[in-house]
PDB file of N, CA and C in Angstrom:
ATOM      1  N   UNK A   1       7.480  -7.190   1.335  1.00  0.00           N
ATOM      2  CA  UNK A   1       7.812  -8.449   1.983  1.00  0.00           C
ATOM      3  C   UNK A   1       6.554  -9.307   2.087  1.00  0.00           C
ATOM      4  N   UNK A   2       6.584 -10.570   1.841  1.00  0.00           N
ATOM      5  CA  UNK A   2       5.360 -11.344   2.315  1.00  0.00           C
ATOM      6  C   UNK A   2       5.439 -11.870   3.698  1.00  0.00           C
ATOM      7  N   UNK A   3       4.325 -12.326   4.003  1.00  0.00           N
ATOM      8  CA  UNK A   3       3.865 -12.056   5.740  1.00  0.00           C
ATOM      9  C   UNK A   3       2.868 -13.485   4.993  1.00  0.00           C
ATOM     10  N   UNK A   4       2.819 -14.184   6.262  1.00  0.00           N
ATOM     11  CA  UNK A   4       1.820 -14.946   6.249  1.00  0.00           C
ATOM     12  C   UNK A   4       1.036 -14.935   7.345  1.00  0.00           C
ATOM     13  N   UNK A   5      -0.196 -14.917   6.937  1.00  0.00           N
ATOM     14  CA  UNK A   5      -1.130 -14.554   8.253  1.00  0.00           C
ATOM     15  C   UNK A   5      -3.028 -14.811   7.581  1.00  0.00           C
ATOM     16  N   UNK A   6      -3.723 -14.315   8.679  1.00  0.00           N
ATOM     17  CA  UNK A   6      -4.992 -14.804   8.681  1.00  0.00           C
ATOM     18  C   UNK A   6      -5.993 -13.505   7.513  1.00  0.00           C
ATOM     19  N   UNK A   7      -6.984 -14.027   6.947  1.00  0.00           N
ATOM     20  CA  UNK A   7      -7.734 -13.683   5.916  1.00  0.00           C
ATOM     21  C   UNK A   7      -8.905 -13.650   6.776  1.00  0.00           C
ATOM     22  N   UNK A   8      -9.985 -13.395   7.236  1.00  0.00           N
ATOM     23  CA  UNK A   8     -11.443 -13.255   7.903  1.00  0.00           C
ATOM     24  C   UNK A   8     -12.317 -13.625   6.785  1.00  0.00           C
ATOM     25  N   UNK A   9     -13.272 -15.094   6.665  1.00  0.00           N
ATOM     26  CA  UNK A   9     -14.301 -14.898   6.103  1.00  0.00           C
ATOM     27  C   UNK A   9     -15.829 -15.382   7.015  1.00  0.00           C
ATOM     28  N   UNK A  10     -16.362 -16.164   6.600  1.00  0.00           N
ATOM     29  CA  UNK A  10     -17.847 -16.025   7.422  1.00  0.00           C
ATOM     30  C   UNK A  10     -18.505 -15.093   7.295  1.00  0.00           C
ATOM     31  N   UNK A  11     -19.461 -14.967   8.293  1.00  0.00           N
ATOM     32  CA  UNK A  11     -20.543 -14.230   8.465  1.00  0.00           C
ATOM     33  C   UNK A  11     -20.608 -13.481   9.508  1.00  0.00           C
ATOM     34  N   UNK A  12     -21.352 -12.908  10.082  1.00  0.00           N
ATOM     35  CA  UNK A  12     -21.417 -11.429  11.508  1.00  0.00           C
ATOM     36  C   UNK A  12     -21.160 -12.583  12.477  1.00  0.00           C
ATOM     37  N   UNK A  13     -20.567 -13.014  13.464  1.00  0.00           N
ATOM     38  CA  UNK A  13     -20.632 -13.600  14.719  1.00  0.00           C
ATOM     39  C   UNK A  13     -19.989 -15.208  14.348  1.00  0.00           C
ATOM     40  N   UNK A  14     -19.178 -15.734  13.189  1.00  0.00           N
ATOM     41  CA  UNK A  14     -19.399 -16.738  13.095  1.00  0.00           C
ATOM     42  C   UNK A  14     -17.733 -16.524  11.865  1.00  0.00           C
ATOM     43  N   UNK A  15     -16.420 -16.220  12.827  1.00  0.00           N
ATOM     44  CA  UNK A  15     -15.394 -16.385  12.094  1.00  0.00           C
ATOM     45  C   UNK A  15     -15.087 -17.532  11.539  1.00  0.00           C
ATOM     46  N   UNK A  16     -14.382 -17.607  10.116  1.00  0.00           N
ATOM     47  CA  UNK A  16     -13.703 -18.344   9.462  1.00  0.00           C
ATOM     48  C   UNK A  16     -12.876 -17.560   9.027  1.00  0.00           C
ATOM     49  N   UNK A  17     -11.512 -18.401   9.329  1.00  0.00           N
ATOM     50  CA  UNK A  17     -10.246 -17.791   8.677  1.00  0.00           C
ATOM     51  C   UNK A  17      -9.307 -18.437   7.767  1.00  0.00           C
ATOM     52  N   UNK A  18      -9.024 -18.279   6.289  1.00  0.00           N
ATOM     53  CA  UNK A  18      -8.269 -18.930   5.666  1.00  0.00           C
ATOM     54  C   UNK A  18      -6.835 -18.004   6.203  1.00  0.00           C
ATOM     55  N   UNK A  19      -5.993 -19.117   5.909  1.00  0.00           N
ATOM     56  CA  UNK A  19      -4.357 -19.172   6.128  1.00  0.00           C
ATOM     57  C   UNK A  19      -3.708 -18.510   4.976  1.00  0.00           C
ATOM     58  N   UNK A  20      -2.957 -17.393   4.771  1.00  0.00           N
ATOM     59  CA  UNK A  20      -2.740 -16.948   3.543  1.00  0.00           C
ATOM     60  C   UNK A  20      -1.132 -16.329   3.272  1.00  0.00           C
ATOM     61  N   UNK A  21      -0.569 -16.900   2.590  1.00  0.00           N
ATOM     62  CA  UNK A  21       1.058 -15.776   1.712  1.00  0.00           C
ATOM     63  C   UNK A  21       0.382 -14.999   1.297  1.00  0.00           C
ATOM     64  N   UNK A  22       1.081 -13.294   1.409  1.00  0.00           N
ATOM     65  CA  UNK A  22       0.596 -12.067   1.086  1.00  0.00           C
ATOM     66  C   UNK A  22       1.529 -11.256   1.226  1.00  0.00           C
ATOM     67  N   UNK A  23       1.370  -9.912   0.367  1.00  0.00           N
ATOM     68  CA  UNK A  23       2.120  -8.894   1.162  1.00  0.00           C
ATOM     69  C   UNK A  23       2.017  -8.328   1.935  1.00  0.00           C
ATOM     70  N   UNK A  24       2.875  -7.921   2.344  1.00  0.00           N
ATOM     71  CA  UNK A  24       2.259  -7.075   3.908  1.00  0.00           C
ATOM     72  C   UNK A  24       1.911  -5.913   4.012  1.00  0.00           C
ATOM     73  N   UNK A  25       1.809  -5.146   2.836  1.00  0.00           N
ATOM     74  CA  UNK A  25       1.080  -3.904   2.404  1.00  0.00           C
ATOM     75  C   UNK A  25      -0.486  -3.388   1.730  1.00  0.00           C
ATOM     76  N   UNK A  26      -0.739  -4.955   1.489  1.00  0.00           N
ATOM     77  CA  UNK A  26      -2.032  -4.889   0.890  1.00  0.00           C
ATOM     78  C   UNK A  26      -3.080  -5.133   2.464  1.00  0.00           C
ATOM     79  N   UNK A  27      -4.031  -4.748   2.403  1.00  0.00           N
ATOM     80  CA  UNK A  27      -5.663  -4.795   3.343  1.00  0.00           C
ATOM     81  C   UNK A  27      -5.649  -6.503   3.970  1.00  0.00           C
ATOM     82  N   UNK A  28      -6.190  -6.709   5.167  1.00  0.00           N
ATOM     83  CA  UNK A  28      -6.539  -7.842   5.579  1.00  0.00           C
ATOM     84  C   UNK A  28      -7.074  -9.138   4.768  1.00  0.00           C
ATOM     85  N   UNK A  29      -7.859  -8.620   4.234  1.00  0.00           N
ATOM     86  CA  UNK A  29      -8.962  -9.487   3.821  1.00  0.00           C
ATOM     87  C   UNK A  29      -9.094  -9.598   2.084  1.00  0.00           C
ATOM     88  N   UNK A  30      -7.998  -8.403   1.521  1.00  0.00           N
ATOM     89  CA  UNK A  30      -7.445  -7.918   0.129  1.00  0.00           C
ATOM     90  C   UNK A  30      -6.926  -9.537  -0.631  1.00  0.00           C
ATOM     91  N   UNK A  31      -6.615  -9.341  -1.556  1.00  0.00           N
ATOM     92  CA  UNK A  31      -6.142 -10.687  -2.608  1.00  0.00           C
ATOM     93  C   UNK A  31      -4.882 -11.323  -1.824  1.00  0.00           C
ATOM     94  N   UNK A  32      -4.410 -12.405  -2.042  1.00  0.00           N
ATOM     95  CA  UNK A  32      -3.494 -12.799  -1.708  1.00  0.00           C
ATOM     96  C   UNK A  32      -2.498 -13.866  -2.321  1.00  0.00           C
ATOM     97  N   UNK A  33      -1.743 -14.349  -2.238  1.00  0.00           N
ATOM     98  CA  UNK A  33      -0.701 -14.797  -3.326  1.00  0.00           C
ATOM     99  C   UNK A  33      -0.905 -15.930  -3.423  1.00  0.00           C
ATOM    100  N   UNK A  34      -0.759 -17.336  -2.460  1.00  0.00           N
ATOM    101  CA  UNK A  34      -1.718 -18.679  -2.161  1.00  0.00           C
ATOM    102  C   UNK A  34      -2.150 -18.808  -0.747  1.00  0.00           C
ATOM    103  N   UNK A  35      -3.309 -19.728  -0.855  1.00  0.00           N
ATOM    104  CA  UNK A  35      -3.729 -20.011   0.437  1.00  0.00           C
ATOM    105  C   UNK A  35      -2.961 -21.468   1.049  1.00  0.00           C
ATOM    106  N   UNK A  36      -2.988 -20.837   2.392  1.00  0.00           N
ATOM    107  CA  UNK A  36      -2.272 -21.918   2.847  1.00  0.00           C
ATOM    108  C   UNK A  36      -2.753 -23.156   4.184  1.00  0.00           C
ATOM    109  N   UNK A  37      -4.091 -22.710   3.885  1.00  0.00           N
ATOM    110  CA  UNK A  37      -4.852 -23.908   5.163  1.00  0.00           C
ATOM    111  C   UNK A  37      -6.362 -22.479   5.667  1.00  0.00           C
ATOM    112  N   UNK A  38      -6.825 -23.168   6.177  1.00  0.00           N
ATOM    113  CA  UNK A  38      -7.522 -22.471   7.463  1.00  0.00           C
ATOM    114  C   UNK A  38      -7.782 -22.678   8.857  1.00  0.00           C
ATOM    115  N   UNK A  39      -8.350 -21.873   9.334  1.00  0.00           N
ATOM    116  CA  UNK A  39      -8.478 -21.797  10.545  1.00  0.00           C
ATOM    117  C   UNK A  39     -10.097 -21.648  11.230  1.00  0.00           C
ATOM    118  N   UNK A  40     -10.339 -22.196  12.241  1.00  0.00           N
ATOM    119  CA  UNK A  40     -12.320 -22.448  12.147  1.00  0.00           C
ATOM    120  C   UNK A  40     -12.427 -22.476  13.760  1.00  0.00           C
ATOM    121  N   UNK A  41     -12.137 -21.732  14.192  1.00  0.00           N
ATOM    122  CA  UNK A  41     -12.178 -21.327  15.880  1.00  0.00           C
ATOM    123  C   UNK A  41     -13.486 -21.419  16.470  1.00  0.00           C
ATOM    124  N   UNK A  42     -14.957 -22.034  15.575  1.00  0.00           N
ATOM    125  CA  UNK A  42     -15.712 -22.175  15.784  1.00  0.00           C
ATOM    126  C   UNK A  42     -16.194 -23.632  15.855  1.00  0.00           C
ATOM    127  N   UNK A  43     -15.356 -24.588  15.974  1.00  0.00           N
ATOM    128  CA  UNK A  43     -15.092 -25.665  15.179  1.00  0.00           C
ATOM    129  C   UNK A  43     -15.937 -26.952  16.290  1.00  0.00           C
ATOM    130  N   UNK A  44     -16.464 -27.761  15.719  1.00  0.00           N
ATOM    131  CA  UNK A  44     -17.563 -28.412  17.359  1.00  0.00           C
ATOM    132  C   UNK A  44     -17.333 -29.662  16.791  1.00  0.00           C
ATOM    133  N   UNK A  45     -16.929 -31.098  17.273  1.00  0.00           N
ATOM    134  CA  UNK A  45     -17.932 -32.709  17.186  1.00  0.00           C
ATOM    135  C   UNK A  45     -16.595 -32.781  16.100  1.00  0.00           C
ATOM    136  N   UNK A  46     -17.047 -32.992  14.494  1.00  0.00           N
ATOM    137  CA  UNK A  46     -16.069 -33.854  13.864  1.00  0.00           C
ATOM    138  C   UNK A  46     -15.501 -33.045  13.096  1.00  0.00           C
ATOM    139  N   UNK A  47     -15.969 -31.509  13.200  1.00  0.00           N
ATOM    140  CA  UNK A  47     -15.369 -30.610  12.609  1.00  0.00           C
ATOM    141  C   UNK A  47     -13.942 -30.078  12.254  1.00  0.00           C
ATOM    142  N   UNK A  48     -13.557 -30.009  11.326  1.00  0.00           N
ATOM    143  CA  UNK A  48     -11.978 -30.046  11.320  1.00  0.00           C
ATOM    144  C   UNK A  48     -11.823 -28.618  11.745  1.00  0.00           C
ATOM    145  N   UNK A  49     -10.720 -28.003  13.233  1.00  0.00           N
ATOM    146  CA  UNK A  49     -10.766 -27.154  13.593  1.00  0.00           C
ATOM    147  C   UNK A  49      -9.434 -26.247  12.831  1.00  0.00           C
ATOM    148  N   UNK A  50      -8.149 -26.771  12.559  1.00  0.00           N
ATOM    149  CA  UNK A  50      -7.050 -26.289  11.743  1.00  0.00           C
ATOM    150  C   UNK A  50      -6.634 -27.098  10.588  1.00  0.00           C
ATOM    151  N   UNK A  51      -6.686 -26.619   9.714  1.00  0.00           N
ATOM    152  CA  UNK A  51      -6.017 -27.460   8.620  1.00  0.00           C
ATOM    153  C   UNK A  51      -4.389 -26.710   7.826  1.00  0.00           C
ATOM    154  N   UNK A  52      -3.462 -27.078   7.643  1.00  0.00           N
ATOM    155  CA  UNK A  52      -2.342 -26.126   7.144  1.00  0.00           C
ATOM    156  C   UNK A  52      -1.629 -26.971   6.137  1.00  0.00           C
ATOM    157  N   UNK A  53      -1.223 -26.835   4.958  1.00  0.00           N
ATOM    158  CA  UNK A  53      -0.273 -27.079   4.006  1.00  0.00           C
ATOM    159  C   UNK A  53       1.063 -27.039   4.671  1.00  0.00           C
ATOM    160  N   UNK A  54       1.555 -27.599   5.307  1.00  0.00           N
ATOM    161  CA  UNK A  54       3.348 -27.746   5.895  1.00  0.00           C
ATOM    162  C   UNK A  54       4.586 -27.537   5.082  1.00  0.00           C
ATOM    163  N   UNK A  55       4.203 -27.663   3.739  1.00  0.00           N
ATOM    164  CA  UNK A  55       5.233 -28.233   2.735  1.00  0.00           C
ATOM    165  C   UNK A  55       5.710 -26.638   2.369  1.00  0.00           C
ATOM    166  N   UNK A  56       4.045 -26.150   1.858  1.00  0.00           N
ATOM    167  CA  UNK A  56       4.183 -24.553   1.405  1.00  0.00           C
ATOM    168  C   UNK A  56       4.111 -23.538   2.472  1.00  0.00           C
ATOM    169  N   UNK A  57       3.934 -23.533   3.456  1.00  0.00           N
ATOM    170  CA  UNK A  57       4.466 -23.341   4.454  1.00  0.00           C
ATOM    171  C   UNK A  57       5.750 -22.982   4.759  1.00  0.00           C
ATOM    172  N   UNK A  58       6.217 -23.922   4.770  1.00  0.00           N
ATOM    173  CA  UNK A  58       8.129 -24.112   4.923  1.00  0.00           C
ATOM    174  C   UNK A  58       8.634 -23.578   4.009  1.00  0.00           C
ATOM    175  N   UNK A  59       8.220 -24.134   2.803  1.00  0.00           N
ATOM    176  CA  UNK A  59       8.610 -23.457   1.523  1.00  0.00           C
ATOM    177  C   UNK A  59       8.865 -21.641   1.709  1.00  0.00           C
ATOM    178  N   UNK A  60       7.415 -20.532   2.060  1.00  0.00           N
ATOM    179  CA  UNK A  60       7.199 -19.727   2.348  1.00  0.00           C
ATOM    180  C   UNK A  60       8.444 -18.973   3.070  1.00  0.00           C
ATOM    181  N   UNK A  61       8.379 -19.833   4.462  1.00  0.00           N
ATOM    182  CA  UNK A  61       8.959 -19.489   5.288  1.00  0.00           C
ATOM    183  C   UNK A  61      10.733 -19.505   4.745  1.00  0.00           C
ATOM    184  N   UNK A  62      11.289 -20.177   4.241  1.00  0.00           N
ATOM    185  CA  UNK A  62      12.719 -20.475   3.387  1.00  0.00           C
ATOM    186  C   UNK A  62      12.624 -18.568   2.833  1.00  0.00           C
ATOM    187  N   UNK A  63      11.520 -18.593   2.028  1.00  0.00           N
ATOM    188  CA  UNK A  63      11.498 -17.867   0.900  1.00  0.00           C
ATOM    189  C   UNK A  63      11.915 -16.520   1.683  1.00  0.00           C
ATOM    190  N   UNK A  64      11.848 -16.561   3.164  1.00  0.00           N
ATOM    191  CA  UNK A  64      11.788 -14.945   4.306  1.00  0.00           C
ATOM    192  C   UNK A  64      10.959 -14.625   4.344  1.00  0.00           C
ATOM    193  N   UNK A  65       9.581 -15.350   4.076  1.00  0.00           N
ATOM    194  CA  UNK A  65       8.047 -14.767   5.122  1.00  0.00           C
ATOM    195  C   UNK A  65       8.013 -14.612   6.170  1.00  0.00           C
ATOM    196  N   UNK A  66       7.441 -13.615   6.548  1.00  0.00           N
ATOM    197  CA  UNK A  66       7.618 -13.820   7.847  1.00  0.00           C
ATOM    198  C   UNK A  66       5.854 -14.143   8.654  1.00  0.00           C
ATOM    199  N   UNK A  67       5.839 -14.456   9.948  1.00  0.00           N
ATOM    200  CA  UNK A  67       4.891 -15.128  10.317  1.00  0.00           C
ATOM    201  C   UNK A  67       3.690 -14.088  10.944  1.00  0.00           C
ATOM    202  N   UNK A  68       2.825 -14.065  11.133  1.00  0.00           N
ATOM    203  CA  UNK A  68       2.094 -12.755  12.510  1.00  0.00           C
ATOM    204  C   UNK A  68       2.248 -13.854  13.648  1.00  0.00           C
ATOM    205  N   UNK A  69       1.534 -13.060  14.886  1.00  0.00           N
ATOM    206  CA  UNK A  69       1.561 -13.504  15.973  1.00  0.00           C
ATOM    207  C   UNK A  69       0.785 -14.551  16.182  1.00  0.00           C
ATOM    208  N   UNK A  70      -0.250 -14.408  15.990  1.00  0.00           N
ATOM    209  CA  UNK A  70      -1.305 -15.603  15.793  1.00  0.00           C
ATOM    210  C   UNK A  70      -1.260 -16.630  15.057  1.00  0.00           C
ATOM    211  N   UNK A  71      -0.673 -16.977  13.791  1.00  0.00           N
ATOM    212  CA  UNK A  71      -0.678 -17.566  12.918  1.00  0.00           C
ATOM    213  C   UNK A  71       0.744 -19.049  13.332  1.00  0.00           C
ATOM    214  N   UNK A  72       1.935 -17.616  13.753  1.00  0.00           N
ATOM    215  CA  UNK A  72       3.299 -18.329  14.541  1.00  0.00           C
ATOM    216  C   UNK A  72       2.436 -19.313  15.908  1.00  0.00           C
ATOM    217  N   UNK A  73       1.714 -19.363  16.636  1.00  0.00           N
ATOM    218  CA  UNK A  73       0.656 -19.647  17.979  1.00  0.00           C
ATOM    219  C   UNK A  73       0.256 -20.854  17.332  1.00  0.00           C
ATOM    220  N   UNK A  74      -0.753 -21.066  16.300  1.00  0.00           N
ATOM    221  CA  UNK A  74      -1.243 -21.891  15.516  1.00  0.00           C
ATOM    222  C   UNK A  74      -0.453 -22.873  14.773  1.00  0.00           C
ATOM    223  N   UNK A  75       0.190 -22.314  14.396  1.00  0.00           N
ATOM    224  CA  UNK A  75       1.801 -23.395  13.796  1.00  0.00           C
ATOM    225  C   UNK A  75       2.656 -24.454  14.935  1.00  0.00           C
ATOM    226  N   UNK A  76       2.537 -23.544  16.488  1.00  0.00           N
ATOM    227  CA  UNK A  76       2.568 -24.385  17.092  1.00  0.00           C
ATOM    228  C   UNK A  76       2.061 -25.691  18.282  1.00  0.00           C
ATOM    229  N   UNK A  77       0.789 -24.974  17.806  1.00  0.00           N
ATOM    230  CA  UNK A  77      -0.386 -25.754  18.199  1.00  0.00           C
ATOM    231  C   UNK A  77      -0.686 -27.255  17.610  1.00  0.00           C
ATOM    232  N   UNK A  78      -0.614 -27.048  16.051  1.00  0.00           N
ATOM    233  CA  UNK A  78      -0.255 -27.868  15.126  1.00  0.00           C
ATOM    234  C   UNK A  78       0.739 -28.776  15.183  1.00  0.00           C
ATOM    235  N   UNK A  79       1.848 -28.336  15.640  1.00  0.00           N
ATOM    236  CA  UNK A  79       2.848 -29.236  15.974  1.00  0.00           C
ATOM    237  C   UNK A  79       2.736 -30.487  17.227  1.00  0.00           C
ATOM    238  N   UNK A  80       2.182 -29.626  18.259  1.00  0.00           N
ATOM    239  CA  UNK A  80       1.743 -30.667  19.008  1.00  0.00           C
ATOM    240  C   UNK A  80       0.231 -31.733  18.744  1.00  0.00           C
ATOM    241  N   UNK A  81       0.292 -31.435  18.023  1.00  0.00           N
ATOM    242  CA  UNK A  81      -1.194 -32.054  17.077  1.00  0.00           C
ATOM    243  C   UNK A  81      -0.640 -33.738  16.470  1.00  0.00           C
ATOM    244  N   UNK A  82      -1.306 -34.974  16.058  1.00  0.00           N
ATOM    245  CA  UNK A  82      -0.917 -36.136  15.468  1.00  0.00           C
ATOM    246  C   UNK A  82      -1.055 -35.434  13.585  1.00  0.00           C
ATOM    247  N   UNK A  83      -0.191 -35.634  12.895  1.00  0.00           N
ATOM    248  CA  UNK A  83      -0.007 -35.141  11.734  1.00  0.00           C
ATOM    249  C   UNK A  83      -1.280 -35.347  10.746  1.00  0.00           C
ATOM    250  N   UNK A  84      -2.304 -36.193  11.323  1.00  0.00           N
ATOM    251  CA  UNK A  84      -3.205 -36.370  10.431  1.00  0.00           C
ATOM    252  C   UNK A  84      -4.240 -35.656  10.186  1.00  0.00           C
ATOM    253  N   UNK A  85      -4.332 -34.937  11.757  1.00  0.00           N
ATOM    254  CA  UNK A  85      -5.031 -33.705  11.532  1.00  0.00           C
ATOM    255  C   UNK A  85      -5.085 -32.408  11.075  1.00  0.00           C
ATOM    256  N   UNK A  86      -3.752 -31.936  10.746  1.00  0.00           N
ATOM    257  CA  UNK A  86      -2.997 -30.855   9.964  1.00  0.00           C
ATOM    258  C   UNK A  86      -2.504 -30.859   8.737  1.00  0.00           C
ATOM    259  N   UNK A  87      -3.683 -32.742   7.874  1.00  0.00           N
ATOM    260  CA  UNK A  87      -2.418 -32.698   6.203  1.00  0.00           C
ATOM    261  C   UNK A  87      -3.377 -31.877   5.650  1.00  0.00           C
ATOM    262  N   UNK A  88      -2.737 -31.821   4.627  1.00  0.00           N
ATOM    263  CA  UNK A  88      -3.914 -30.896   3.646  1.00  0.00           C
ATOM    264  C   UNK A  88      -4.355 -31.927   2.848  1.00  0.00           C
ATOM    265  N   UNK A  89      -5.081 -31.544   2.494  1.00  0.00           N
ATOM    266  CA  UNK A  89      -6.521 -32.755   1.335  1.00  0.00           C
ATOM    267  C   UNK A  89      -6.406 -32.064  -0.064  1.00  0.00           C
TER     268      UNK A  89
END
């Protein structure tokens, strides 16, 4: 089944997380099918703190992805967000 959920990159003390479709059997941080935004919980001043693809997203989600806990949290964080800060570039 694919799962959409968070990828860990950065450095020791200093998370970055891309947004990712995957299966849900492969490793955290393992290959993944597309990316779908990230996430920057470190994020300060003009820094873009969430960014998410909506379209593939939805798409995903149609397809029976299902969400993790955190990721479902963030989706609706986003929502209450003005849309300009969540398009993708």
């Amino acid at each position: 089944m694919v799962i959409i959920r968070m990828a860990r990159g950065g450095s020791k003390k200093r998370p970055f997380y891309k947004i990712v479709a995957t299966d849900e059997r492969k490793p955290r941080d393992s290959g993944y099918i597309e990316r779908l935004g990230f996430f920057n919980p470190r994020a300060k001043g003009q820094e873009v703190r969430l960014e998410l693809k909506q379209e593939r997203i939805d798409y995903w989600i149609a397809e029976g992805a299902g969400l993790s806990t955190r990721v479902a949290t963030l989706l609706k964080e986003a929502a209450k967000e003005p849309a300009t800060e969540t398009a993708a570039a």
